[in-house]
C-alpha atoms as a PDB file:
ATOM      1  CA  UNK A   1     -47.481   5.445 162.581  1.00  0.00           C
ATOM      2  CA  UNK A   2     -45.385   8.557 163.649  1.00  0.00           C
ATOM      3  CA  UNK A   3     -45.087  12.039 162.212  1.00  0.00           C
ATOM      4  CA  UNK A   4     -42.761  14.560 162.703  1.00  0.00           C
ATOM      5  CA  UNK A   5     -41.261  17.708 160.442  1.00  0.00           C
ATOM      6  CA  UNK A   6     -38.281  18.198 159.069  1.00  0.00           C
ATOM      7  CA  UNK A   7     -35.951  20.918 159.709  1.00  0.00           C
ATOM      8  CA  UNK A   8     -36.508  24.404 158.474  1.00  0.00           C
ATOM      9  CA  UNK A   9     -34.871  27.659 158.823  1.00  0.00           C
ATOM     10  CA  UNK A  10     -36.719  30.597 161.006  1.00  0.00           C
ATOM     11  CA  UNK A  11     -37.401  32.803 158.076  1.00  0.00           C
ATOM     12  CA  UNK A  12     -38.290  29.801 155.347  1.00  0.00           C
ATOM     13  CA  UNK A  13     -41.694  30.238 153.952  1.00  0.00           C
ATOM     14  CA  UNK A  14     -43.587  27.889 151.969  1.00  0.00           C
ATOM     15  CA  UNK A  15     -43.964  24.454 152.206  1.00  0.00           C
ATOM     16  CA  UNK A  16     -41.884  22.420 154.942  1.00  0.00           C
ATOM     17  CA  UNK A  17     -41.352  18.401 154.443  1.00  0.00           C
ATOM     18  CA  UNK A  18     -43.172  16.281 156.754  1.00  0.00           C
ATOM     19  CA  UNK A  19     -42.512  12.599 157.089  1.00  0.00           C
ATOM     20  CA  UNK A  20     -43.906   9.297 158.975  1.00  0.00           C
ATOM     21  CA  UNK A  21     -42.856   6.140 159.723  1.00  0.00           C
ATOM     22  CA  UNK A  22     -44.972   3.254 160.092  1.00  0.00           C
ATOM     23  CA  UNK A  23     -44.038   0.913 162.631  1.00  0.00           C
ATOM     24  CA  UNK A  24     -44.665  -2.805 163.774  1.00  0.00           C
ATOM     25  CA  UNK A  25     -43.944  -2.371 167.353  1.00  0.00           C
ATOM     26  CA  UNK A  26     -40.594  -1.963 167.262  1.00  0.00           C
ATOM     27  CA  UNK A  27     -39.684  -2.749 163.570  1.00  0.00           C
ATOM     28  CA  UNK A  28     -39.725  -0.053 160.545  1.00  0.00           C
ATOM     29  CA  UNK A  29     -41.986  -1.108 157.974  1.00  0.00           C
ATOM     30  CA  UNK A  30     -42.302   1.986 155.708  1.00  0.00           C
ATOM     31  CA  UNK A  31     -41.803   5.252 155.316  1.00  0.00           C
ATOM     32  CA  UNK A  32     -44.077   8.249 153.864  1.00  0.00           C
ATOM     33  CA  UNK A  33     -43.142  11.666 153.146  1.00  0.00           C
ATOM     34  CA  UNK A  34     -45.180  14.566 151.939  1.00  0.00           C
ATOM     35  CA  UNK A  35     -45.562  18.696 152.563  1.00  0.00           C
ATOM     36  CA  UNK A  36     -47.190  21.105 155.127  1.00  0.00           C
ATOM     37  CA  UNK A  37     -47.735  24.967 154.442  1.00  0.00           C
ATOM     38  CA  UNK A  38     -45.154  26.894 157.025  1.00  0.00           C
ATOM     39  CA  UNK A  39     -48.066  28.172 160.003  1.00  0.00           C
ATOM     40  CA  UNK A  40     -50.826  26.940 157.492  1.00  0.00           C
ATOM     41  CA  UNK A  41     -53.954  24.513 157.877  1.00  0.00           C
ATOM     42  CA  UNK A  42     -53.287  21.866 155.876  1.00  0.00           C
ATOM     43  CA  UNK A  43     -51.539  19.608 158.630  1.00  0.00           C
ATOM     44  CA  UNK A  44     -54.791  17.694 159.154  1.00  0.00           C
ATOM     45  CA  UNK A  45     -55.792  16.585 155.524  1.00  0.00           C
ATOM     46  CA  UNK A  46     -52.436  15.795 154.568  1.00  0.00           C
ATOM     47  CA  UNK A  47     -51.460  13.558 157.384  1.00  0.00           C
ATOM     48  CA  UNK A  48     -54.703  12.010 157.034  1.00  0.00           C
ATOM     49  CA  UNK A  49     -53.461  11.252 153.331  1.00  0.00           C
ATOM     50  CA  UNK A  50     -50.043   9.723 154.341  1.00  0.00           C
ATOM     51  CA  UNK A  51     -51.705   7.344 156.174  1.00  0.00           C
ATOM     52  CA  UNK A  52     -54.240   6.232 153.507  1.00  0.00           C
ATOM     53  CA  UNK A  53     -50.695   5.992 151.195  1.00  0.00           C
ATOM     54  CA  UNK A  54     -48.666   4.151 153.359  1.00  0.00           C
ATOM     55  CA  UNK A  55     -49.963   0.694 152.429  1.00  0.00           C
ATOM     56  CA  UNK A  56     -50.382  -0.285 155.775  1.00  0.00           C
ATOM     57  CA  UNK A  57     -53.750   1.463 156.461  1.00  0.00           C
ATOM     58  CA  UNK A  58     -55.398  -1.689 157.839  1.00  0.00           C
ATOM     59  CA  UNK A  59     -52.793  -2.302 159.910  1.00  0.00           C
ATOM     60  CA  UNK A  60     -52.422   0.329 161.421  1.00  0.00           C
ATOM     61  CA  UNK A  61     -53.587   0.824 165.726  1.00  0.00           C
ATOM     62  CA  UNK A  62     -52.535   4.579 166.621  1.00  0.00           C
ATOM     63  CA  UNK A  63     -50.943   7.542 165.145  1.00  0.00           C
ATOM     64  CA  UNK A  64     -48.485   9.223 167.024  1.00  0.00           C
ATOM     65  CA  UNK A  65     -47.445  13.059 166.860  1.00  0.00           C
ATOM     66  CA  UNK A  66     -43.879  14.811 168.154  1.00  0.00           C
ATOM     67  CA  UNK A  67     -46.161  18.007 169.267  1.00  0.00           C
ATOM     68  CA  UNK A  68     -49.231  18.777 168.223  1.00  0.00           C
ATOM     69  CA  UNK A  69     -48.022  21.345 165.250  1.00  0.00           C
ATOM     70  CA  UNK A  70     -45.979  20.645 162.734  1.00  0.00           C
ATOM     71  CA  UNK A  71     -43.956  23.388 160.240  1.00  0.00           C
ATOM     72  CA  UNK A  72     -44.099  25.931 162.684  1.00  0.00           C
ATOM     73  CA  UNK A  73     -47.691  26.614 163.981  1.00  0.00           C
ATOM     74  CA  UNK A  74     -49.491  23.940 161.186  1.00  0.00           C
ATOM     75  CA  UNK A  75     -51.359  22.763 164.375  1.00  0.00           C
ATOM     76  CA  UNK A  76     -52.794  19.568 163.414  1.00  0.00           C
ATOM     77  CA  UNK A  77     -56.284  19.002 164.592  1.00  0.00           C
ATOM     78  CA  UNK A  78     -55.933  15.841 166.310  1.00  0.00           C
ATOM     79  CA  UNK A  79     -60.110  14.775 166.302  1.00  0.00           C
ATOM     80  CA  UNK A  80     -60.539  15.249 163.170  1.00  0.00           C
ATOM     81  CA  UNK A  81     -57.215  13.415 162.197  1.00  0.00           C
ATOM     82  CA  UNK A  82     -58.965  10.343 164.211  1.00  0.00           C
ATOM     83  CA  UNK A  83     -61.997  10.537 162.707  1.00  0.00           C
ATOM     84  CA  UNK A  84     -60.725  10.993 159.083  1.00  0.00           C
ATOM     85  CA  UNK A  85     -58.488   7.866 159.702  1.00  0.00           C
ATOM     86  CA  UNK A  86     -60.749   6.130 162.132  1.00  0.00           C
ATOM     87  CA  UNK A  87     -57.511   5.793 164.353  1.00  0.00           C
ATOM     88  CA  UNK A  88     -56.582   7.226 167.898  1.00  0.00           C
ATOM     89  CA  UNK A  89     -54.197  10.048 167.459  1.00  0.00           C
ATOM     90  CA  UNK A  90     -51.325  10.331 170.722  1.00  0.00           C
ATOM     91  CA  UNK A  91     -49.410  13.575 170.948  1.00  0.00           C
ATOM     92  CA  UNK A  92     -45.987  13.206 172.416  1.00  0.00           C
ATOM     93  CA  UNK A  93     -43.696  15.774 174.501  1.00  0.00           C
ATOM     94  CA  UNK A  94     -40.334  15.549 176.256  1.00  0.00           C
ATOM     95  CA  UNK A  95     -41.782  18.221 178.234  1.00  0.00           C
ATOM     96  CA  UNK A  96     -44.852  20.467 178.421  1.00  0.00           C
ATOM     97  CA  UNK A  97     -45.114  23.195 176.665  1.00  0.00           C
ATOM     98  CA  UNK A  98     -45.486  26.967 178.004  1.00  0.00           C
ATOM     99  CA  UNK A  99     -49.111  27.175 176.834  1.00  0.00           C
ATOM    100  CA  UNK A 100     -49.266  30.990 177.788  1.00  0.00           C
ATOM    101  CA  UNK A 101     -46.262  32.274 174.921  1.00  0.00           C
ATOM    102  CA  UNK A 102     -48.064  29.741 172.688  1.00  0.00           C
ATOM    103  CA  UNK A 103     -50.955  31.303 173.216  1.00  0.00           C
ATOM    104  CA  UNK A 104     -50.311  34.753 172.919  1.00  0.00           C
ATOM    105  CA  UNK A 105     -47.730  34.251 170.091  1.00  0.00           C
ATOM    106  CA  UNK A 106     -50.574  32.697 167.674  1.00  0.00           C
ATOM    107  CA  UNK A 107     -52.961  35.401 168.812  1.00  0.00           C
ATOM    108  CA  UNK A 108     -50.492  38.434 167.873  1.00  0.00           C
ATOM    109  CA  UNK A 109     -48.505  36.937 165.166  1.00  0.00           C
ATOM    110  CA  UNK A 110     -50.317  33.858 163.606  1.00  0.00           C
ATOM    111  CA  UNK A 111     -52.796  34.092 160.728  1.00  0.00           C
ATOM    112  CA  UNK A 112     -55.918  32.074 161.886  1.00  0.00           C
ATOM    113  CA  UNK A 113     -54.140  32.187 165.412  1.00  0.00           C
ATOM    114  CA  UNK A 114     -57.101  31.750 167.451  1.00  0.00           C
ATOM    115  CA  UNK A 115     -58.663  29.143 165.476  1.00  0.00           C
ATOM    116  CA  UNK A 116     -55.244  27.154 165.938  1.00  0.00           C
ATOM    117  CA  UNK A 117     -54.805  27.987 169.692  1.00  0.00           C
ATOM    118  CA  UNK A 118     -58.478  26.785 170.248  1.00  0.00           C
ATOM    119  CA  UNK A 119     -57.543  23.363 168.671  1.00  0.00           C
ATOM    120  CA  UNK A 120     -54.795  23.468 171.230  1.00  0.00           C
ATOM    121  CA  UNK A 121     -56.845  24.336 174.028  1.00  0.00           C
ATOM    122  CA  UNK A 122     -59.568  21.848 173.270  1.00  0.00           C
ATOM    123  CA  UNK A 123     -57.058  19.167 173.845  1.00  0.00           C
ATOM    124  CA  UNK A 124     -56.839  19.857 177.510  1.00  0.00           C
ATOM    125  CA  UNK A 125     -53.948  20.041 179.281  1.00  0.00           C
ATOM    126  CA  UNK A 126     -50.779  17.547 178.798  1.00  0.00           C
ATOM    127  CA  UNK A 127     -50.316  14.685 181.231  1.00  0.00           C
ATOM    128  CA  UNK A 128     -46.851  12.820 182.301  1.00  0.00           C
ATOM    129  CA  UNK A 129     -47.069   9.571 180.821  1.00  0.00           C
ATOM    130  CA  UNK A 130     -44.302   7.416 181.425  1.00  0.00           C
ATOM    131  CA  UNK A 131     -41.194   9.688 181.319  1.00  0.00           C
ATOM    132  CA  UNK A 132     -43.239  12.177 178.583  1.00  0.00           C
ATOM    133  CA  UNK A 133     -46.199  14.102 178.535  1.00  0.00           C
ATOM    134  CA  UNK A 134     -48.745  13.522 175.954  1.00  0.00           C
ATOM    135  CA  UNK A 135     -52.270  14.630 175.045  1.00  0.00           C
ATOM    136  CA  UNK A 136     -55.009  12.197 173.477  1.00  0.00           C
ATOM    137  CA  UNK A 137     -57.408  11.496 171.441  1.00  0.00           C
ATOM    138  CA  UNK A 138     -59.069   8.240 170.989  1.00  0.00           C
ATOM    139  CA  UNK A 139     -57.444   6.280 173.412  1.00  0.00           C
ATOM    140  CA  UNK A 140     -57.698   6.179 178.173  1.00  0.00           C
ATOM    141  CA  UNK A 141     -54.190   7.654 179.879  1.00  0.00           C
ATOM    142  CA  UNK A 142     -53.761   3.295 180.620  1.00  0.00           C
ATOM    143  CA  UNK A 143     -53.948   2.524 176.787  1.00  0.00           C
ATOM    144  CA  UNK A 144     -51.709   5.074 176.353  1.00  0.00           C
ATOM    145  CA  UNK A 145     -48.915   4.162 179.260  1.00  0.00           C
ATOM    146  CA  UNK A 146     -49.472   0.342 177.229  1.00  0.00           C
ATOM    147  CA  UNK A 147     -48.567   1.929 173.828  1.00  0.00           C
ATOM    148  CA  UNK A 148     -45.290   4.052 175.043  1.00  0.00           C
ATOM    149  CA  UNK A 149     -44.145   0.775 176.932  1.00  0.00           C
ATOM    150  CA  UNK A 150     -44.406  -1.218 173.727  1.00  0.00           C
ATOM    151  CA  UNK A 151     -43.358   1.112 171.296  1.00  0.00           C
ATOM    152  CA  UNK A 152     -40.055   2.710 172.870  1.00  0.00           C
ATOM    153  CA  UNK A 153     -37.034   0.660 172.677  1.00  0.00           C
ATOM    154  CA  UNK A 154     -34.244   3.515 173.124  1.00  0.00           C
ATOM    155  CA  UNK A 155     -34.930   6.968 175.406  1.00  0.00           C
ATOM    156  CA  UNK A 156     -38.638   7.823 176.443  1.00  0.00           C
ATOM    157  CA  UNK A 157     -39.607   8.453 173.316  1.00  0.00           C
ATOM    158  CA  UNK A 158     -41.655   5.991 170.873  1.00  0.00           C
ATOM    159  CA  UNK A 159     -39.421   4.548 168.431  1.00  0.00           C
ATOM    160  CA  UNK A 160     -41.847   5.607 164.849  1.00  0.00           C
ATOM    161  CA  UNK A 161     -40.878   9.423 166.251  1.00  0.00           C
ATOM    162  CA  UNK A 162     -37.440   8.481 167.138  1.00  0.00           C
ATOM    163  CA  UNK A 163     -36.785   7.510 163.888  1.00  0.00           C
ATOM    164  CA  UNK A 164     -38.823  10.173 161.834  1.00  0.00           C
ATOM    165  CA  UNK A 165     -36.815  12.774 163.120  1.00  0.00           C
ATOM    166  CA  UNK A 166     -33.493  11.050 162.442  1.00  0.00           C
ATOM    167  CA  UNK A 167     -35.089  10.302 158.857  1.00  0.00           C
ATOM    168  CA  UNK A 168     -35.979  13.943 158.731  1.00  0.00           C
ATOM    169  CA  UNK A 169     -32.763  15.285 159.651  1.00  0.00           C
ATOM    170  CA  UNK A 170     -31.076  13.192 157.487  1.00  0.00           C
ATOM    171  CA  UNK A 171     -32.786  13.558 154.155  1.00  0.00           C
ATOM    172  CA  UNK A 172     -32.727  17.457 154.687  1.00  0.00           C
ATOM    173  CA  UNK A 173     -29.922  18.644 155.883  1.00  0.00           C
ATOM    174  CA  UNK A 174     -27.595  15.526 154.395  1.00  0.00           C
ATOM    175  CA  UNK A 175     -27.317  14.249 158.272  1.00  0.00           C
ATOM    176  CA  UNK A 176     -29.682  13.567 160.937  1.00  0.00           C
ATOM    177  CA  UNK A 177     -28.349  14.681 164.654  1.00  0.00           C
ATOM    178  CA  UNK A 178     -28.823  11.665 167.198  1.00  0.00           C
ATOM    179  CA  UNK A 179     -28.967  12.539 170.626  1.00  0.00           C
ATOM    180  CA  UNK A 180     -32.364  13.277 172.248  1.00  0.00           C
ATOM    181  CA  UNK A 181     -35.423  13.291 170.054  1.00  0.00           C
END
């Protein structure tokens, strides 16, 4: 199952859509939408819910994240995500990120900034993982490679994100913007 925010203009406050697609490999099987406070700390609970909705709970093998925060700095906590749905939680990149202006942008401008950067930084560092980097929970850097290989069909990135963020665009600004996801 992926996850990914919709877009949301720099000065919006409030609550930002989130959706997810569950996927059979490669196939679409469902799709879940709900909300996540703009630089809140609700990320966690309520992905954790949209998995328990999305009917396919038992089916379900991994749950994959575009970035580890969504709606801004929402940074999900991705162990307690796993252990809430008893699932291994994969964090996917096209690219690392600059951990320093992360850093020192939720410690000067974030409420509950250092709380959220130390969820970050517990995650360790990301690591290239067949054409993306990616952090981990739950699952070996092997399991992972095995995962990306059988769930990306077009570009490097799995195809539950792929298609979250086109469903995302789409249903929020009337059009979703292919291209690189």
């Amino acid at each position: 199952m992926g996850f990914d925010d919709a877009p949301f203009a720099r000065e919006d406050r409030g609550n930002v859509r989130v959706f997810g697609t569950v996927y059979a490999r490669t196939t679409l099987h469902a799709v879940v939408s709900g909300r996540v406070r703009r630089d809140g700390r609700n990320s966690t609970p309520e992905l954790a819910r949209l998995v328990g909705e999305s009917g396919a709970r038992e089916h379900l093998h991994l749950i994959l994240l575009q970035g580890v925060a969504l709606a801004g700095f929402n940074v999900v906590d991705a162990p307690a995500l796993g252990a809430l749905t008893g699932l291994p939680v994969l964090i996917v990149a096209r690219r690392p990120p600059d951990f320093e202006r992360i850093r020192a942008a939720l410690l000067t401008r974030v409420p509950g900034g250092a709380r959220k950067w130390w969820l970050i930084a517990a995650l360790g560092p990301m690591e290239p993982c067949r054409g993306v980097w990616v952090q981990r929970v739950g699952l070996s850097l092997g399991e992972a490679e095995t995962a990306l290989a059988a769930l990306t069909v077009t570009g490097r990135i799995p195809e539950a994100l792929r298609a979250t963020h086109l469903i995302a665009g789409g249903v929020t600004r009337g059009s979703s913007r292919g291209g690189r996801v």
